[in-house]
C-alpha atoms as a PDB file:
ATOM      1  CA  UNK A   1       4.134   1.173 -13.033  1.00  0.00           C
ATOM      2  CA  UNK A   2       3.139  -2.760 -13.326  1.00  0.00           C
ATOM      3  CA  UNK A   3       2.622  -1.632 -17.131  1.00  0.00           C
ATOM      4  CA  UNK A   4       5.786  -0.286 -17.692  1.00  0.00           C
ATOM      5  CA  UNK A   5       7.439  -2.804 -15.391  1.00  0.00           C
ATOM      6  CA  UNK A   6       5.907  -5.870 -18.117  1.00  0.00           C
ATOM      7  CA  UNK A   7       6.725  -3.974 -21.139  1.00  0.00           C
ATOM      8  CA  UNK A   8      10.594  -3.375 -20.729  1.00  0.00           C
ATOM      9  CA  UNK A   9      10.997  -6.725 -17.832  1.00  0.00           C
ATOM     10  CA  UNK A  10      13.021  -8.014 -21.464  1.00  0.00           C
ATOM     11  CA  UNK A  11      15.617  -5.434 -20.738  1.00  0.00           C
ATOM     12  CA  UNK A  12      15.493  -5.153 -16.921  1.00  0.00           C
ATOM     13  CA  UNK A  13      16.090  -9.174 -17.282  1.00  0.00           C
ATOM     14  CA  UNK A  14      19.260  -8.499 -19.556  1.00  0.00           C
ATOM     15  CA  UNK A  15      20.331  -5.584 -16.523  1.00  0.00           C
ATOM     16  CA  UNK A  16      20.136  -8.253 -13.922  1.00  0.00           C
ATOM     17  CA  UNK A  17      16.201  -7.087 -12.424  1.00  0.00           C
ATOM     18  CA  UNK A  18      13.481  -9.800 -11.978  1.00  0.00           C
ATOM     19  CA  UNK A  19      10.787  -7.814 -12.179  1.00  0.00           C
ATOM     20  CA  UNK A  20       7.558  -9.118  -9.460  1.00  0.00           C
ATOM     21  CA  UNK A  21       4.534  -7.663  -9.676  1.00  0.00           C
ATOM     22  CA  UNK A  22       0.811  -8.552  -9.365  1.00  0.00           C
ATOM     23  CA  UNK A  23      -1.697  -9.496 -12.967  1.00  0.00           C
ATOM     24  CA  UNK A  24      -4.602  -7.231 -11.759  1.00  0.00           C
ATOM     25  CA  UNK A  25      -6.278  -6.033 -14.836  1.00  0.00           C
ATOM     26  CA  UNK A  26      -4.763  -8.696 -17.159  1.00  0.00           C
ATOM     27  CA  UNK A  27      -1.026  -7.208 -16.960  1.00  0.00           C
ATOM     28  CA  UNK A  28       1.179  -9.189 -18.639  1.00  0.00           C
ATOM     29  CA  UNK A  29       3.701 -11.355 -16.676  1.00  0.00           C
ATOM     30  CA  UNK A  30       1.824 -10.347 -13.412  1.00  0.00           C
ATOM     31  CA  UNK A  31       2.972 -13.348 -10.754  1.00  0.00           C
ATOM     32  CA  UNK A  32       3.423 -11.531  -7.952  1.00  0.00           C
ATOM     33  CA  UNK A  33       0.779 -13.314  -4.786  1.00  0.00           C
ATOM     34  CA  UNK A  34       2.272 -11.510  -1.351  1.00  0.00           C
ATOM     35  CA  UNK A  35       0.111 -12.624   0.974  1.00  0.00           C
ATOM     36  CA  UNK A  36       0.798 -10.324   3.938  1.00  0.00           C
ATOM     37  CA  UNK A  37      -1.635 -11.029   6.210  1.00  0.00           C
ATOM     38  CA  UNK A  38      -4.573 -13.165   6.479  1.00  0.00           C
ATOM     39  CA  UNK A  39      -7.118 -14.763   9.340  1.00  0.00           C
ATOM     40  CA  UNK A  40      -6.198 -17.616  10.695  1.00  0.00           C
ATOM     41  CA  UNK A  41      -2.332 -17.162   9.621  1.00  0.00           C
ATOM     42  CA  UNK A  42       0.561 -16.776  12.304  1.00  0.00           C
ATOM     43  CA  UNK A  43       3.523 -14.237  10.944  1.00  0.00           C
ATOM     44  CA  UNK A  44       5.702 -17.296  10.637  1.00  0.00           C
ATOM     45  CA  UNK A  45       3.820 -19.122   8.632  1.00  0.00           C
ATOM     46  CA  UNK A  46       3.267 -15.854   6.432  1.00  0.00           C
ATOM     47  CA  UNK A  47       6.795 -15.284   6.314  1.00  0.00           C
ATOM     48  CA  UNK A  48       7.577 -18.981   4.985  1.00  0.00           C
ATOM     49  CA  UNK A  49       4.993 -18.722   2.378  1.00  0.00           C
ATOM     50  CA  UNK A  50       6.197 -15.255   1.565  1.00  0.00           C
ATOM     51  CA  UNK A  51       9.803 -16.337   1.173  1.00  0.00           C
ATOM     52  CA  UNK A  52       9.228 -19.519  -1.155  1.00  0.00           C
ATOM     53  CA  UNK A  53       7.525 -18.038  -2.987  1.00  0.00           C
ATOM     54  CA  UNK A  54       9.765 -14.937  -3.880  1.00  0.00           C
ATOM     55  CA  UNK A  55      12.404 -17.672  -3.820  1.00  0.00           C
ATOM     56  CA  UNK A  56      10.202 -19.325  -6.972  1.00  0.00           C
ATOM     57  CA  UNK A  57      10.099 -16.482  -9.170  1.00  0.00           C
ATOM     58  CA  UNK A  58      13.358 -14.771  -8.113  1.00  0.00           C
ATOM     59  CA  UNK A  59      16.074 -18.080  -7.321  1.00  0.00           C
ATOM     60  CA  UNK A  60      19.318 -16.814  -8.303  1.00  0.00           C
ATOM     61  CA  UNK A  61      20.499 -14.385  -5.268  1.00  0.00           C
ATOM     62  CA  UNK A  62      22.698 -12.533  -7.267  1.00  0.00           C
ATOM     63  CA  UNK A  63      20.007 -10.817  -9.669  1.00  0.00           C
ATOM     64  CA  UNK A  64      18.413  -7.519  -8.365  1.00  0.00           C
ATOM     65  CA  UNK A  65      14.712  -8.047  -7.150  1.00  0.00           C
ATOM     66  CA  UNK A  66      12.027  -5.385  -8.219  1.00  0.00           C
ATOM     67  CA  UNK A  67       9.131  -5.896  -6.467  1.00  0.00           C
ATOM     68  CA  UNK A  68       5.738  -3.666  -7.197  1.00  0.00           C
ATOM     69  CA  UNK A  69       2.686  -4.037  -5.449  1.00  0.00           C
ATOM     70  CA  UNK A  70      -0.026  -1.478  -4.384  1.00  0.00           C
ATOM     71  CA  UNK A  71      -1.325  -3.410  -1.472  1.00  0.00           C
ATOM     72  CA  UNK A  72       1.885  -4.047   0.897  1.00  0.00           C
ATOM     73  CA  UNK A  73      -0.035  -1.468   3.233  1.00  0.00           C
ATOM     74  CA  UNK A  74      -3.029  -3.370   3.267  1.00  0.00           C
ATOM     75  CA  UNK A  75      -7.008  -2.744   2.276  1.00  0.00           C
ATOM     76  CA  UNK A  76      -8.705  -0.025   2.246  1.00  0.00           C
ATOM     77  CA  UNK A  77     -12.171  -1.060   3.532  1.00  0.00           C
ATOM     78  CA  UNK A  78     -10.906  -0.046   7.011  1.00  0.00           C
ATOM     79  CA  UNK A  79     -11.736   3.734   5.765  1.00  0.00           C
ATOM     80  CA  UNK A  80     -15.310   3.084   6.052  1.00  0.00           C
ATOM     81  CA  UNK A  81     -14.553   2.899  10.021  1.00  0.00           C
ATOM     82  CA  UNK A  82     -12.188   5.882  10.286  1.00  0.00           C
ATOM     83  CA  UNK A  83      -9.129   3.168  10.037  1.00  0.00           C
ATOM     84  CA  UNK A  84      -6.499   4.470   7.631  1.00  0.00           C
ATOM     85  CA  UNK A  85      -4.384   1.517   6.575  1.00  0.00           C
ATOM     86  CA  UNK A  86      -4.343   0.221  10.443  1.00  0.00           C
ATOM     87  CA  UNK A  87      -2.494  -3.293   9.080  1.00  0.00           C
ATOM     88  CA  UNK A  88       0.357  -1.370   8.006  1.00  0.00           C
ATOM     89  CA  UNK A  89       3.049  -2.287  10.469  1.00  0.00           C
ATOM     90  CA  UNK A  90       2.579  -6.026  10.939  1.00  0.00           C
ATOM     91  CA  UNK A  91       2.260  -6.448   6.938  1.00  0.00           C
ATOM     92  CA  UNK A  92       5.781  -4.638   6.419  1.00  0.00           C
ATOM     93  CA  UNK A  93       7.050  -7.129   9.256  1.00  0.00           C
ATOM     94  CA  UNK A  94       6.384  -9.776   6.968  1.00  0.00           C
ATOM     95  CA  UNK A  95       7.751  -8.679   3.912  1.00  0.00           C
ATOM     96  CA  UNK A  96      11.099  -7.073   5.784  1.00  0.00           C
ATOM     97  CA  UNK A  97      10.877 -10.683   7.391  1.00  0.00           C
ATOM     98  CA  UNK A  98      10.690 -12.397   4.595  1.00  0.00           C
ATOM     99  CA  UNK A  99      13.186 -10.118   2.207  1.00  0.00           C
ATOM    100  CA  UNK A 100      15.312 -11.069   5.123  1.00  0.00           C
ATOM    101  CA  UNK A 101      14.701 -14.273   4.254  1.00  0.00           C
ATOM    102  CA  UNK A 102      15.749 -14.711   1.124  1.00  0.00           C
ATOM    103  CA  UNK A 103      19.197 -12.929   1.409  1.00  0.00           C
ATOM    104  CA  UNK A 104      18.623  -9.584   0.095  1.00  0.00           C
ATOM    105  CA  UNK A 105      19.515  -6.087   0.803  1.00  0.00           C
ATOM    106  CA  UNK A 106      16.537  -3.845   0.173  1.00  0.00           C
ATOM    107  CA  UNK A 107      18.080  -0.487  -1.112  1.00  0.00           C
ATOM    108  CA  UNK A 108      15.393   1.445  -2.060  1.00  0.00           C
ATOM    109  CA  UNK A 109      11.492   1.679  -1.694  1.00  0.00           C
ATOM    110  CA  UNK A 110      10.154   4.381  -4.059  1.00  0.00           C
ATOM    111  CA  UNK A 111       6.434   5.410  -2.431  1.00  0.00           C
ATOM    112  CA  UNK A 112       3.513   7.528  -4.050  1.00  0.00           C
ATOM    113  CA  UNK A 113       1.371   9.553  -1.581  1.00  0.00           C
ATOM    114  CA  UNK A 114      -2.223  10.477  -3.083  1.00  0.00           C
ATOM    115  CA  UNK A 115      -3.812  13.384  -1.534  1.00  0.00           C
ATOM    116  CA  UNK A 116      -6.727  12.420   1.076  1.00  0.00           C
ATOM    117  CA  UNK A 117      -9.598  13.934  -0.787  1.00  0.00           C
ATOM    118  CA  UNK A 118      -8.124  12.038  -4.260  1.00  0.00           C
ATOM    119  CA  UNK A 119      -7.617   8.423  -2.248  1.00  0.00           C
ATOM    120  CA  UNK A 120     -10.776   8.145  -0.270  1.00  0.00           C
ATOM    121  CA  UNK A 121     -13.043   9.446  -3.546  1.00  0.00           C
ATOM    122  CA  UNK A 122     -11.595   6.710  -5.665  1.00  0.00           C
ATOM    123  CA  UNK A 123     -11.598   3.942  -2.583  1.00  0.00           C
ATOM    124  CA  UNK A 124     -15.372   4.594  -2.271  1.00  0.00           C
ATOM    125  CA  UNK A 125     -15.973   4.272  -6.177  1.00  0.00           C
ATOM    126  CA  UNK A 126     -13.562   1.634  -6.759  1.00  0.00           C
ATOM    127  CA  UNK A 127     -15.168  -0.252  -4.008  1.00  0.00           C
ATOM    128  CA  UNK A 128     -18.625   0.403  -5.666  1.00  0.00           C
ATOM    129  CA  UNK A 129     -18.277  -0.998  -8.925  1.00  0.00           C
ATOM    130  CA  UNK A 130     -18.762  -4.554  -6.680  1.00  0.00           C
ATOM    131  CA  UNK A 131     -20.307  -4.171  -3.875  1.00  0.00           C
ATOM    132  CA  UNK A 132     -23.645  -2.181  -2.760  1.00  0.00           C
ATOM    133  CA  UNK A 133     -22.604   1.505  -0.733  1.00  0.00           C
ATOM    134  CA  UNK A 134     -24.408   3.812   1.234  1.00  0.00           C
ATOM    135  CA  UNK A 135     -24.432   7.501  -0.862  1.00  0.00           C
ATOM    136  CA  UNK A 136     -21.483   9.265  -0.403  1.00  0.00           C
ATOM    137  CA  UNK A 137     -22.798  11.893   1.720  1.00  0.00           C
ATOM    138  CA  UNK A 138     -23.832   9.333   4.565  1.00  0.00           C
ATOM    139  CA  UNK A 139     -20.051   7.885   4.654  1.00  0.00           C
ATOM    140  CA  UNK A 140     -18.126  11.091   4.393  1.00  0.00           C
ATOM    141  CA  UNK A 141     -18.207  12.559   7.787  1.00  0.00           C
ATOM    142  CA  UNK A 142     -16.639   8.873   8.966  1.00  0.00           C
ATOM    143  CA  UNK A 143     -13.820   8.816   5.871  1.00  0.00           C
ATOM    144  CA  UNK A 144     -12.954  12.516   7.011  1.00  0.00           C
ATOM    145  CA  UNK A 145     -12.274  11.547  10.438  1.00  0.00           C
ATOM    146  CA  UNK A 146      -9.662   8.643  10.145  1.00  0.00           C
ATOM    147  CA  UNK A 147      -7.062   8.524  12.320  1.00  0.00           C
ATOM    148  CA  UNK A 148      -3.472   8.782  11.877  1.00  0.00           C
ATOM    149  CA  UNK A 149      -2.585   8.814   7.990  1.00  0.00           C
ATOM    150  CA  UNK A 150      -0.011   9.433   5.485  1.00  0.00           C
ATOM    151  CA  UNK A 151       3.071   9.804   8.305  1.00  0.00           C
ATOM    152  CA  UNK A 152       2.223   6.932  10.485  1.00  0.00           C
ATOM    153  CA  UNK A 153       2.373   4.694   7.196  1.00  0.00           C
ATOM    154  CA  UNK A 154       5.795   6.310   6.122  1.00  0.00           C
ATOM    155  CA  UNK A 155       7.146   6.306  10.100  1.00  0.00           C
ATOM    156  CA  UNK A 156       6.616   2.233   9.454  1.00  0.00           C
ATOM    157  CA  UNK A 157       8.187   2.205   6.372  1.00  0.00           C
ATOM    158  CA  UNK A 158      11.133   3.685   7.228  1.00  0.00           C
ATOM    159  CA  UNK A 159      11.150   2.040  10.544  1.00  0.00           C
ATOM    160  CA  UNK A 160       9.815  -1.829   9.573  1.00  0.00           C
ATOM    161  CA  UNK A 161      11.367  -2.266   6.680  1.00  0.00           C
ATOM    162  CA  UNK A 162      14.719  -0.143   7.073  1.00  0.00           C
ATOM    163  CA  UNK A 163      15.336   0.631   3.758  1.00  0.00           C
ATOM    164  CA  UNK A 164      18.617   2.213   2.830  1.00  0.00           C
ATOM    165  CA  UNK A 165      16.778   4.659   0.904  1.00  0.00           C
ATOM    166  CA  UNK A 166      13.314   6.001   1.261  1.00  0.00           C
ATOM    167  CA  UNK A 167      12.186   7.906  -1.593  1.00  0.00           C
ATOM    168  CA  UNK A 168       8.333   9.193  -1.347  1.00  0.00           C
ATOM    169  CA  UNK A 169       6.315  11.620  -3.612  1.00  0.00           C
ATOM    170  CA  UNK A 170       3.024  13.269  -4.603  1.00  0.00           C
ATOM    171  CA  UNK A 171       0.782  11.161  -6.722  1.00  0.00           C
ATOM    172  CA  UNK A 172       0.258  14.445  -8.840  1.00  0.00           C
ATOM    173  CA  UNK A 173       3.964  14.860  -8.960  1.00  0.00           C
ATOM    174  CA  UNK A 174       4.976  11.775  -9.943  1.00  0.00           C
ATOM    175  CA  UNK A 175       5.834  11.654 -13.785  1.00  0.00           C
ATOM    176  CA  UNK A 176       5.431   9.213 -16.019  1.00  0.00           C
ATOM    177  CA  UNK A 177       5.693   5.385 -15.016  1.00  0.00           C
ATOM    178  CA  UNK A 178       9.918   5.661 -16.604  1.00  0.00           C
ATOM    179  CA  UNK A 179      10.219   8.597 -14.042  1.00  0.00           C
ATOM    180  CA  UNK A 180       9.089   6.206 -11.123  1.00  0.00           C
ATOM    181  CA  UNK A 181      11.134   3.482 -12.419  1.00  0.00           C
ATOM    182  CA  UNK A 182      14.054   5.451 -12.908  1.00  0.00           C
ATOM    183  CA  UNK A 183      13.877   7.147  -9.474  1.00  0.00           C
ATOM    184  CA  UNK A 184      13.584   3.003  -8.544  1.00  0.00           C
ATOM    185  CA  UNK A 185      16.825   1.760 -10.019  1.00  0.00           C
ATOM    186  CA  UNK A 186      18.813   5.354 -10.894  1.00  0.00           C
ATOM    187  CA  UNK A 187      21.098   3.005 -12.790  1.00  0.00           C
ATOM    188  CA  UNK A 188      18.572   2.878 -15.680  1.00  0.00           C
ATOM    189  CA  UNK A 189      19.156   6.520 -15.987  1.00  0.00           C
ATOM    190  CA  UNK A 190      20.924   6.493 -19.640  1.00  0.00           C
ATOM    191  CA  UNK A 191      18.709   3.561 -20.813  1.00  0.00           C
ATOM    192  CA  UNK A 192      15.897   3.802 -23.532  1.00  0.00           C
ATOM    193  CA  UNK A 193      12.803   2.145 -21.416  1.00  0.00           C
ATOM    194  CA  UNK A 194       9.574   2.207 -23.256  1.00  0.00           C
ATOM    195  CA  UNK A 195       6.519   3.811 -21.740  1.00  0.00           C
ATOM    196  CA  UNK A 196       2.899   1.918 -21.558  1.00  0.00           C
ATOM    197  CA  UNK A 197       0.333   3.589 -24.390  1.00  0.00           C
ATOM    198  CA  UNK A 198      -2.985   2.334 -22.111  1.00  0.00           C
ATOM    199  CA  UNK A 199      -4.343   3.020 -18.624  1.00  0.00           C
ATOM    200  CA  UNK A 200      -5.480   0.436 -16.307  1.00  0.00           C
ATOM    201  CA  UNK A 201      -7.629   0.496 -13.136  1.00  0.00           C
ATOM    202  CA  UNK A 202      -9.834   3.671 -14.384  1.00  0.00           C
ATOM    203  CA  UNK A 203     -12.635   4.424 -11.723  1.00  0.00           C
ATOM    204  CA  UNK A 204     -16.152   4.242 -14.371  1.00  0.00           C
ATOM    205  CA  UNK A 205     -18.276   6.797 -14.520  1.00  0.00           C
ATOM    206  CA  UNK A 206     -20.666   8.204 -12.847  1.00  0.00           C
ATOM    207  CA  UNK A 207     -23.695   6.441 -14.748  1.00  0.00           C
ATOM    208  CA  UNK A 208     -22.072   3.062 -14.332  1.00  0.00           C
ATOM    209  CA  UNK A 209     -22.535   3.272 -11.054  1.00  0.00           C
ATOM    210  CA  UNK A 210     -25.301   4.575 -10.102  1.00  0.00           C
ATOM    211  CA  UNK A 211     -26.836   1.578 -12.352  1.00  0.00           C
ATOM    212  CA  UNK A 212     -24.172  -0.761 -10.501  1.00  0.00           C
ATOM    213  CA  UNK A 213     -25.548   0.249  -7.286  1.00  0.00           C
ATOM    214  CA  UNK A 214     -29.462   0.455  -8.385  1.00  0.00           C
ATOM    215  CA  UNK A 215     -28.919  -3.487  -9.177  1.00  0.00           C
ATOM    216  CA  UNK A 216     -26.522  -4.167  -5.924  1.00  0.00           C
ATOM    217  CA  UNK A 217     -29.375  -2.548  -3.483  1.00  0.00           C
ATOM    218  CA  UNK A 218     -31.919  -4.833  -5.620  1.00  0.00           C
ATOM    219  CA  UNK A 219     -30.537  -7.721  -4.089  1.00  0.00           C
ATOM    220  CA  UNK A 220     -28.255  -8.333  -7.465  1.00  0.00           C
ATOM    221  CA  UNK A 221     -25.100  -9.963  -7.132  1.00  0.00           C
ATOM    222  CA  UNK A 222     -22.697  -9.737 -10.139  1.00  0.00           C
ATOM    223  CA  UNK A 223     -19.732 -11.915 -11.082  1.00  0.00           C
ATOM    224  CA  UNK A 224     -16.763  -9.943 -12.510  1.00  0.00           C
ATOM    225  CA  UNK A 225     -17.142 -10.175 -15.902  1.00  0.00           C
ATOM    226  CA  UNK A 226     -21.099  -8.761 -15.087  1.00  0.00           C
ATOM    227  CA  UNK A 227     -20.200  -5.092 -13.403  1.00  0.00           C
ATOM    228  CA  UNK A 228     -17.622  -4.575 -15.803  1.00  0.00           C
ATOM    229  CA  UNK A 229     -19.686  -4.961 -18.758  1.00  0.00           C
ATOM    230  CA  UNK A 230     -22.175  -2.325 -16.733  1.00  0.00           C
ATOM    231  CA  UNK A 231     -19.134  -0.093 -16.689  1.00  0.00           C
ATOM    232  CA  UNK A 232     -18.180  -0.701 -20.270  1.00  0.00           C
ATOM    233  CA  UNK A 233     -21.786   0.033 -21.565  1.00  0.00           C
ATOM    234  CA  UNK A 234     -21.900   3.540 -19.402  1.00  0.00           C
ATOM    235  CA  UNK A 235     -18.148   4.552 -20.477  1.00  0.00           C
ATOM    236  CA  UNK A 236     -19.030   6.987 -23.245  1.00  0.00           C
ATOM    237  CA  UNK A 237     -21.310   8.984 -20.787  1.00  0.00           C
ATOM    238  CA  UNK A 238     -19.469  11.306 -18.479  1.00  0.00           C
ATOM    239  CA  UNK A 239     -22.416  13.512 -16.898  1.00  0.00           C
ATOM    240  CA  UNK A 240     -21.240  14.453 -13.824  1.00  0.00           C
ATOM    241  CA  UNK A 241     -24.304  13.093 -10.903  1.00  0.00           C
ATOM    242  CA  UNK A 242     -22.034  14.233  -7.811  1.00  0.00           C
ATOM    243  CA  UNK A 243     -21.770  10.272  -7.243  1.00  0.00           C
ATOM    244  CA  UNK A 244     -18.932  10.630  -4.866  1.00  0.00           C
ATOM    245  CA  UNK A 245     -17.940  14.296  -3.844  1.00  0.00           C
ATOM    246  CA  UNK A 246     -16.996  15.561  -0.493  1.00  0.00           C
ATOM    247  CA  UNK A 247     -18.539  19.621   0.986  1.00  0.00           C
ATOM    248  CA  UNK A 248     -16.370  22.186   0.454  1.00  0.00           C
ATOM    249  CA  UNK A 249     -15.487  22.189   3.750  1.00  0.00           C
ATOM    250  CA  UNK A 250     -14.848  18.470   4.208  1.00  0.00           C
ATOM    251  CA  UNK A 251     -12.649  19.120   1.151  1.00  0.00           C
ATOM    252  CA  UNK A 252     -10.862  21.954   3.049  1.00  0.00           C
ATOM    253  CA  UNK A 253      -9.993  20.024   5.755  1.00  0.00           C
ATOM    254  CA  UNK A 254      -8.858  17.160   3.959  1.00  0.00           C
ATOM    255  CA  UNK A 255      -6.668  19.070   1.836  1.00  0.00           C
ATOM    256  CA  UNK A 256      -5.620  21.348   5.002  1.00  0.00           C
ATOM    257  CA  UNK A 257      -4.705  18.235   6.731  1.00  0.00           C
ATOM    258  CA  UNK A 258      -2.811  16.352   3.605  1.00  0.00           C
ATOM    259  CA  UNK A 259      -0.170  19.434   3.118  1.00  0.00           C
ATOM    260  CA  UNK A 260       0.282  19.852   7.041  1.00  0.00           C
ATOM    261  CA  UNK A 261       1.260  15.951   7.027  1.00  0.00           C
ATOM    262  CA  UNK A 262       3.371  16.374   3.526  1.00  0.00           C
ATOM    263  CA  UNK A 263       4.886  19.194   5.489  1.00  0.00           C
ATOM    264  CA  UNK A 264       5.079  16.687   8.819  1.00  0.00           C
ATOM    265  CA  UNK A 265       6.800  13.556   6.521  1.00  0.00           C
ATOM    266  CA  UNK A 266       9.151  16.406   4.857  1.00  0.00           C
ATOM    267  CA  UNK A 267      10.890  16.835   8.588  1.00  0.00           C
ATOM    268  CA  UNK A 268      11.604  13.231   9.086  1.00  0.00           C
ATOM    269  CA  UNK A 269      14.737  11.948   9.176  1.00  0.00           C
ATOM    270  CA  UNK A 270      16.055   9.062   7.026  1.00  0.00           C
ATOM    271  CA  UNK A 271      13.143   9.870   4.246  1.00  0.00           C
ATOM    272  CA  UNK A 272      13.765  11.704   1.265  1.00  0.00           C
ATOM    273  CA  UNK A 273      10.694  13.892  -0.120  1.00  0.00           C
ATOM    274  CA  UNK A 274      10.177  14.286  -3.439  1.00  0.00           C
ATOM    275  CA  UNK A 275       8.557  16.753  -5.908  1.00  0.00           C
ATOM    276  CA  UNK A 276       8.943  15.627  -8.668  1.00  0.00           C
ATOM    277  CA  UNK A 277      12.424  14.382  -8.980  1.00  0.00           C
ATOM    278  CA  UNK A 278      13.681  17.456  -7.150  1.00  0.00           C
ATOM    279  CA  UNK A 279      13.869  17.186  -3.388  1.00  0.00           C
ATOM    280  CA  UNK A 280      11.221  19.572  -1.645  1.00  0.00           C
END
C-alpha cells in the first residue's frame, strides 16, 4: 500500500491527497513518525507531538490527508504473552486526539484483517530475523491462547476513532494495493493509478533463519545491514525445515476461531465487511 501510495503521491498531490506514510524498507517519500505511545510519555504530550508533526507534512487544512501506517494498533511482541494488540485503545486515543487536533474530519479508515494462523507465523519469523527465539513449538501453545483478538481491535476502531466509515477486509481478499486505495478514496475510481512491480517486507526463508538464530543463541548480535545480508545469502534456498508451523490442531482452532470472529465483526453495527469489494 506504502508502495503504491509513493509511486502515484504525484497524482494524489494534483487530486488534493498528501499522502503520509512510514520509509520502512527504503520506500520512497516515507515521512510518516506517529509516535503513539511510548514510556515515560503522558497522552498530552503524545498528542502535541502527534499533531505538529502531521501539521509539518500536511499544513494546508484544506487538502485531504491519507495517512498509512501498519502499526497504529501497536507491537506485536505482546503475542509472546497471550496479549493480542493490548495497546490498541489508548494508541487510537491519540491519533483520534490528535486528527482532532489538526482540524480534520476522518471519513474513512480502510482495515486488513490477516487470519490468526497467517499473523502470528509471520510475527514469530519476522521477529526472528533480529532477535534470538525459542523454537516454534515451545511458543505456540502461548500465541494460540491470546486473548481477545480481531473484534476487540475493530470494536476500538469504530468506537475511538469514530470514523464515518469503517471499511475492513480479509488480508487474502484484499486485491491489489489500487483496490485498497481505491476502496480508500472511492473518488479515484475512474483514475489510471499505477501499481508497484516489487514486494517489500518478505519473511526469509527458512535457512536464513535457522542460521540467524544459530548465531543469535551464540551470543551474536547483528546490526541491520548484518541479518539481512544472512537473509539475502539464504534467499535462493526454499527447503521447507518446519521453522515456524503450528499442529494441525492448533491450526484448527486458530482458523475455527478467526471465521467465528469474521462472522462476530460481520454483525456489528457501524462497520462495513468486506470480501473483496463486495460486502459479505
Amino acid at each position: 500500500m506504502q508502495l503504491c501510495l509513493a509511486q502515484n503521491r504525484a497524482q494524489l498531490q494534483e487530486l488534493g491527497y498528501d499522502a503520509l506514510y512510514p520509509g520502512r524498507d527504503d520506500i520512497p517519500g516515507g515521512e510518516l513518525r506517529l509516535r503513539l505511545a511510548r514510556r515515560g510519555m503522558a497522552a498530552p504530550d503524545l498528542v502535541a507531538e502527534a499533531i505538529q508533526h502531521l501539521r509539518q507534512h500536511s499544513p494546508d487544512p484544506t487538502r485531504g490527508l491519507i495517512l498509512s501506517e501498519e502499526n497504529i494498533p501497536g507491537a506485536m511482541r505482546p503475542f509472546f504473552q497471550g496479549r493480542f494488540f493490548p495497546q490498541a485503545p489508548q494508541r487510537l486515543a491519540v491519533l483520534r486526539a490528535a486528527l482532532d487536533g489538526i482540524g480534520g474530519r476522518l471519513v474513512r479508515v480502510v482495515f486488513v484483517l490477516r487470519s490468526y494462523e497467517a499473523l502470528l507465523t509471520s510475527f514469530y519469523r519476522k521477529h526472528a530475523e533480529d532477535n534470538p527465539v525459542p523454537e516454534f513449538a515451545e511458543v505456540a501453545p502461548r500465541l494460540c491462547s491470546f486473548v481477545n483478538g480481531w473484534p476487540r481491535v475493530i470494536r476500538h476502531l469504530r468506537d475511538v476513532l469514530a470514523p464515518e466509515e469503517l471499511c475492513v477486509l480479509s488480508y487474502d481478499q484484499r486485491g491489489d494495493s489500487r483496490d485498497l486505495l481505491r476502496l480508500l478514496l472511492p473518488d479515484l475510481a475512474e483514475c489510471a493509478l499505477s501499481e508497484p512491480h516489487r514486494s517489500v517486507n518478505l519473511s526469509p526463508t527458512d535457512p536464513a533463519l535457522r542460521a540467524l538464530q544459530a548465531r543469535y543463541h551464540a551470543g551474536a548480535r547483528l546490526a541491520r545491514a548484518e541479518w539481512q545480508e544472512v537473509i539475502a545469502e539464504h534467499a535462493g534456498d526454499q527447503t521447507d525445515l518446519g521453522l515456524a508451523r503450528f499442529s494441525p490442531e492448533q491450526a484448527a482452532g486458530l482458523q475455527a476461531r478467526y471465521a467465528a470472529d469474521l462472522e462476530r465483526i460481520a454483525r456489528m453495527r457501524g462497520v462495513r465487511l468486506l470480501i473483496g469489494t463486495e460486502p459479505a
